[in-house]
N, C-alpha and C. Protein backbone atom coordinates (compact mmCIF):
# COMPACT_ATOMS: atom_id res chain seq x y z
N UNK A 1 -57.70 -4.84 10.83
CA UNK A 1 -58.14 -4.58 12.18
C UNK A 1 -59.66 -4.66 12.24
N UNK A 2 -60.20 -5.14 13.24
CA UNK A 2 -61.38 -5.26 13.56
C UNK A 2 -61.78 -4.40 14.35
N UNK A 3 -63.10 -3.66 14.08
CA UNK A 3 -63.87 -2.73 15.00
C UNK A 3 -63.43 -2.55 16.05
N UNK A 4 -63.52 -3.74 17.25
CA UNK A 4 -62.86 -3.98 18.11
C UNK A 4 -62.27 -3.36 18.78
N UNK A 5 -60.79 -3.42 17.63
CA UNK A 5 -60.04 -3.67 17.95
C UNK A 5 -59.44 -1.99 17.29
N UNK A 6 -60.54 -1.54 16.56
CA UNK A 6 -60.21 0.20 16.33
C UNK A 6 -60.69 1.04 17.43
N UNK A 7 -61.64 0.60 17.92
CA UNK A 7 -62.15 1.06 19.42
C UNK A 7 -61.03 1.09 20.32
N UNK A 8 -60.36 -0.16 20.76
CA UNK A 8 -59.95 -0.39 21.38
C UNK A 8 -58.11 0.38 21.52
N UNK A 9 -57.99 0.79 20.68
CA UNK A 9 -56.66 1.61 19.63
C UNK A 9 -57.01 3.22 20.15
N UNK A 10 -58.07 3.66 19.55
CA UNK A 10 -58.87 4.80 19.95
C UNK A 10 -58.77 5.27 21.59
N UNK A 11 -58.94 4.39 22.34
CA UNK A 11 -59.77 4.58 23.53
C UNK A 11 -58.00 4.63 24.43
N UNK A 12 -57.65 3.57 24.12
CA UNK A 12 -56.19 3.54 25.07
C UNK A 12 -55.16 4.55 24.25
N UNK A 13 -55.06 4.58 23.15
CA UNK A 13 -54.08 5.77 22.34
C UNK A 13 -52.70 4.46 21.61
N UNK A 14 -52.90 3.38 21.78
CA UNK A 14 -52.27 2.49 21.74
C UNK A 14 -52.59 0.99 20.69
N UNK A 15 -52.00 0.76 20.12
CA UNK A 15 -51.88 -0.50 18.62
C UNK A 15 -51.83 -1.60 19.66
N UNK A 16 -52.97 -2.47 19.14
CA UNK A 16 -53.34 -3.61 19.97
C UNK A 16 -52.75 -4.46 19.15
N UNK A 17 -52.28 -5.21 19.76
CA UNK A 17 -51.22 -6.65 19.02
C UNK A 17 -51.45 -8.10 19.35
N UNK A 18 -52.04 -8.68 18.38
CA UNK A 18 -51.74 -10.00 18.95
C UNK A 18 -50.86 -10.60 20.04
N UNK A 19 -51.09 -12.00 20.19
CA UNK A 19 -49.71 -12.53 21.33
C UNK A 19 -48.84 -12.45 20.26
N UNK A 20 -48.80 -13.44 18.84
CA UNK A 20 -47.63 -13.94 17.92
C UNK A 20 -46.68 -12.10 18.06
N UNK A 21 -47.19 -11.20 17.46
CA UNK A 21 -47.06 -9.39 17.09
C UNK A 21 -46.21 -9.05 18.11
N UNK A 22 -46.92 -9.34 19.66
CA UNK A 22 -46.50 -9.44 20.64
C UNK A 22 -45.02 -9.29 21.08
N UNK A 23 -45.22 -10.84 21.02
CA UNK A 23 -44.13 -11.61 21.28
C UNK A 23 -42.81 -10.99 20.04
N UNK A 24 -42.89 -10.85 18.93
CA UNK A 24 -41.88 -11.00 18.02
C UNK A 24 -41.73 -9.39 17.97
N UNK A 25 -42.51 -8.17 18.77
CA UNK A 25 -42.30 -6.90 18.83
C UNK A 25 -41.30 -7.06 20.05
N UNK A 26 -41.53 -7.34 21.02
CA UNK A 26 -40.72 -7.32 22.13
C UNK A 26 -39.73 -8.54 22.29
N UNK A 27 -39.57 -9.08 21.36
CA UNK A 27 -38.45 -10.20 21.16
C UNK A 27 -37.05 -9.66 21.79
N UNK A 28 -36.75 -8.67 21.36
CA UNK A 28 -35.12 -8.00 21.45
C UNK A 28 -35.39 -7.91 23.15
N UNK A 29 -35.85 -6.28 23.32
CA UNK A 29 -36.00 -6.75 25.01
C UNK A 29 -36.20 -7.71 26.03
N UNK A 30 -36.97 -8.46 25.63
CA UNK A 30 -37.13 -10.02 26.34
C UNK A 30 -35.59 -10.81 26.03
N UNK A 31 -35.04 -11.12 25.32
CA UNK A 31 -33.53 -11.19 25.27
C UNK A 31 -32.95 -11.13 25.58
N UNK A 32 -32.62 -9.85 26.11
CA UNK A 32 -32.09 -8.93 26.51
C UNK A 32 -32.06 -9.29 28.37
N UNK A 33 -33.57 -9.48 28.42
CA UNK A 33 -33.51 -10.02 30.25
C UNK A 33 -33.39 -11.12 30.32
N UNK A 34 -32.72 -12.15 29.24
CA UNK A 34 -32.75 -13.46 29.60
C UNK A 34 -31.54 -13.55 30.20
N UNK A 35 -30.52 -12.99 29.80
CA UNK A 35 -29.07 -12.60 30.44
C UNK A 35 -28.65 -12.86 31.34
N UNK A 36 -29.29 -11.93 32.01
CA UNK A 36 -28.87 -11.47 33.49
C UNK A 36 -29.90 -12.85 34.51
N UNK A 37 -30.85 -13.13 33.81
CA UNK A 37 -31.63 -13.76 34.23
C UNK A 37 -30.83 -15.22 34.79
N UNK A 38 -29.95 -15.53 33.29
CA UNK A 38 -29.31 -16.84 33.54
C UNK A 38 -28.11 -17.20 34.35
N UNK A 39 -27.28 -15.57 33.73
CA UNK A 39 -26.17 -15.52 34.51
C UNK A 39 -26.32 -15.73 36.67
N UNK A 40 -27.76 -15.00 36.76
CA UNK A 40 -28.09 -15.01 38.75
C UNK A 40 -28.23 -16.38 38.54
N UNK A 41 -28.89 -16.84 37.93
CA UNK A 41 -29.06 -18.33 38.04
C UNK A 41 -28.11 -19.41 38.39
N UNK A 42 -26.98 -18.95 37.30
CA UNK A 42 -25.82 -19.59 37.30
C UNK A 42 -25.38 -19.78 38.40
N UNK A 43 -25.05 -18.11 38.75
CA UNK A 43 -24.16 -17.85 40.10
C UNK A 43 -25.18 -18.89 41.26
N UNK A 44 -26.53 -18.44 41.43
CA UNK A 44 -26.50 -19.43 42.42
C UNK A 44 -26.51 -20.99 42.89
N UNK A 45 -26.18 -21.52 41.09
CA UNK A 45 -26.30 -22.84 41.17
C UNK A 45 -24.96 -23.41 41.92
N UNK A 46 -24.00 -22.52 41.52
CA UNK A 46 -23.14 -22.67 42.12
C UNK A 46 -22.66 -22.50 43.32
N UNK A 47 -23.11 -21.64 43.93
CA UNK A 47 -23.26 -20.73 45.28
C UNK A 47 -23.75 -22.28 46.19
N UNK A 48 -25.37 -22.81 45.69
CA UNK A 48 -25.28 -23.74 46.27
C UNK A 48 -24.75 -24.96 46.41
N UNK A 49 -24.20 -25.33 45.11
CA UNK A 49 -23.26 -26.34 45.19
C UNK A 49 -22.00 -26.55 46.12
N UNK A 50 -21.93 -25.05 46.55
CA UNK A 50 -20.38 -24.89 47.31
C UNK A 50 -19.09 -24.44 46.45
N UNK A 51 -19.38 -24.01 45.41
CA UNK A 51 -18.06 -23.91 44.66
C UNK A 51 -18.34 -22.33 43.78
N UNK A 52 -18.89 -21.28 44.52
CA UNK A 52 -19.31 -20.39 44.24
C UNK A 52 -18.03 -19.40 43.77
N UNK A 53 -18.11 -18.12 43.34
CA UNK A 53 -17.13 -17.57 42.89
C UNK A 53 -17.12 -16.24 43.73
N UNK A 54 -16.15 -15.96 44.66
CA UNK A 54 -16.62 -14.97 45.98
C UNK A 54 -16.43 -13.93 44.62
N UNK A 55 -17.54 -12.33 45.37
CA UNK A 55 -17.64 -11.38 44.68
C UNK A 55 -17.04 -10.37 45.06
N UNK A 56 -15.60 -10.11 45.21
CA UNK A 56 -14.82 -9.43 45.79
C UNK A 56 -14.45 -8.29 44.75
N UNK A 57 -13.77 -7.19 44.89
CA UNK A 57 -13.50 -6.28 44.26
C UNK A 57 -13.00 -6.42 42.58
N UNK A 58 -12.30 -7.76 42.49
CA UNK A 58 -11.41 -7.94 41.45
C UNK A 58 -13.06 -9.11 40.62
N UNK A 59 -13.53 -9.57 40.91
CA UNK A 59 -14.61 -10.66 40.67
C UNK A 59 -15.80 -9.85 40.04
N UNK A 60 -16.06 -8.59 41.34
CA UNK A 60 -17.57 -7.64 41.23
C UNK A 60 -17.68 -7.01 39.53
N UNK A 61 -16.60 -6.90 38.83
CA UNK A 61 -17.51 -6.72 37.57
C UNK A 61 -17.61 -7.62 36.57
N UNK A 62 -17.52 -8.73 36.82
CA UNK A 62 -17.68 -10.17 36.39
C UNK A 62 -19.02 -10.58 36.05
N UNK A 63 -19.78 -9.89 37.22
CA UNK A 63 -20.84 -10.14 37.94
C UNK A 63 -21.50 -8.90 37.44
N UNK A 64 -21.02 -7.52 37.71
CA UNK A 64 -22.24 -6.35 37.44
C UNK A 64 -22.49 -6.34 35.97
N UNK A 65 -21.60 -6.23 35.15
CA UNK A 65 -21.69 -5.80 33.53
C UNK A 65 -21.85 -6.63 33.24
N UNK A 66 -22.23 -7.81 33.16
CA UNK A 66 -22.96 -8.86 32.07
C UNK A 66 -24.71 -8.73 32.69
N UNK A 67 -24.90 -8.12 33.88
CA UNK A 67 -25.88 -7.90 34.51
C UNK A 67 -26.64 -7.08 34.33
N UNK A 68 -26.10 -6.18 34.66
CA UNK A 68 -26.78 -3.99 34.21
C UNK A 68 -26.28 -3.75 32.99
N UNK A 69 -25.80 -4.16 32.17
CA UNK A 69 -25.65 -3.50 31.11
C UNK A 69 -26.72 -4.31 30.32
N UNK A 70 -26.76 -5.85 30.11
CA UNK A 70 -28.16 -6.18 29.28
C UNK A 70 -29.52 -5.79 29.85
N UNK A 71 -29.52 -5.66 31.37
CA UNK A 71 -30.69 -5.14 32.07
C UNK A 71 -31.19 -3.51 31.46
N UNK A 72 -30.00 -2.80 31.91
CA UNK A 72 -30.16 -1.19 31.22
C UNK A 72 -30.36 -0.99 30.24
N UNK A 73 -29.95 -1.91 28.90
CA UNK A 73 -30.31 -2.05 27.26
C UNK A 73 -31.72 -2.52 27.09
N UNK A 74 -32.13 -3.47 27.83
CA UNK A 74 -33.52 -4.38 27.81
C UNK A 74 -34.18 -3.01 28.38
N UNK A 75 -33.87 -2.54 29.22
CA UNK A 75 -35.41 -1.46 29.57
C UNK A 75 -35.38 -0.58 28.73
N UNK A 76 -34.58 -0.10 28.17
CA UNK A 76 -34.29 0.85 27.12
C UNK A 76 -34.87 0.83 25.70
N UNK A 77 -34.81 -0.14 25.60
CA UNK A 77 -35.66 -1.39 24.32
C UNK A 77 -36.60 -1.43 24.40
N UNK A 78 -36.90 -2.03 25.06
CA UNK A 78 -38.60 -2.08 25.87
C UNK A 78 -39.68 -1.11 25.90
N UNK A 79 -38.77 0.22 26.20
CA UNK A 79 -39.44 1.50 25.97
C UNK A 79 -39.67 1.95 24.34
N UNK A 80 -38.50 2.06 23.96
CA UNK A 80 -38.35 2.27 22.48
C UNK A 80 -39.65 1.57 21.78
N UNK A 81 -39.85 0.21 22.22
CA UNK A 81 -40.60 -0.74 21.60
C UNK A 81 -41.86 0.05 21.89
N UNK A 82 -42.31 -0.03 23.32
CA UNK A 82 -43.70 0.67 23.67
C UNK A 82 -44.19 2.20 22.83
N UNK A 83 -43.26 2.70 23.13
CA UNK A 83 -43.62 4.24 22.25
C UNK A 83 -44.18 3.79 20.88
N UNK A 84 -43.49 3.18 20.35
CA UNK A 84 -43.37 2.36 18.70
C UNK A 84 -45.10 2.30 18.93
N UNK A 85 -45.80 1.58 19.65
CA UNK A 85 -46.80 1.17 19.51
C UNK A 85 -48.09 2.61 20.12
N UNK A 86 -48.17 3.94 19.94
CA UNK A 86 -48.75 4.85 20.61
C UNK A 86 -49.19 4.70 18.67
N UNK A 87 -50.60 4.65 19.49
CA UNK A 87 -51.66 4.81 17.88
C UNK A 87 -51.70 6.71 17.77
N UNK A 88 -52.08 7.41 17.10
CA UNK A 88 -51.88 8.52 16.69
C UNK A 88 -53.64 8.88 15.79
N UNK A 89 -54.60 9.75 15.69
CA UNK A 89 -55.54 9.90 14.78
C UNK A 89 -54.71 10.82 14.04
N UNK A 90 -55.32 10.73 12.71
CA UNK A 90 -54.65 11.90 11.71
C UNK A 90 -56.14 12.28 11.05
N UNK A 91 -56.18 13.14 11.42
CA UNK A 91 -57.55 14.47 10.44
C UNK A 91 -56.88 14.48 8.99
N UNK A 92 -57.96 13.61 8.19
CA UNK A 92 -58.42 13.77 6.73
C UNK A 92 -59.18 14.54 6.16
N UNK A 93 -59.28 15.04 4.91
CA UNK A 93 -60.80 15.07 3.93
C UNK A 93 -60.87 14.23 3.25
N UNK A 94 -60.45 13.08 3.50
CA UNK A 94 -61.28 11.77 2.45
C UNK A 94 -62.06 11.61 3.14
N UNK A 95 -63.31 10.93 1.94
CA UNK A 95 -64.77 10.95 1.95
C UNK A 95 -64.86 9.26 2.23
């Protein structure tokens, strides 16, 4: 770590990370929202095509649980991940 970048640790209470650190710390959560991300996608590619899949009672958890459940895991993660990164001082007597 660079001065910097111990300042910078210090001052926010928080482990500064590269993008690469970044990226491969929050890998799982980002994942995690690609899901739901693709699945709305899906639905509306289809939606506009005309050949959509109505979301009726028997359909609606077709649609919610591949949705909120990677959504609710991804924020959950996400957090886990953030805490992970709370820098901490620890009082020494090394010289």
């Amino acid at each position: 770590m660079t001065e910097e970048d111990i300042k910078y640790s210090i001052e926010t209470g928080e482990l500064k990370l590269s993008n690469w650190d970044r990226f491969t710390h929050f890998s799982l959560p980002g994942s995690l929202f690609l899901v739901p991300v693709i699945i709305v996608i899906i639905h509306l590619w289809f939606f506009f095509k005309g050949n959509s899949i109505p979301l009726v009672k028997e359909n609606i958890l077709i649609f919610i649980v591949p949705v909120f459940v990677p959504t609710t895991l991804g924020i959950l993660f996400y957090k886990i991940q953030k805490n992970r990164l709370q820098f901490k001082s620890i009082e020494t007597k090394l010289t």
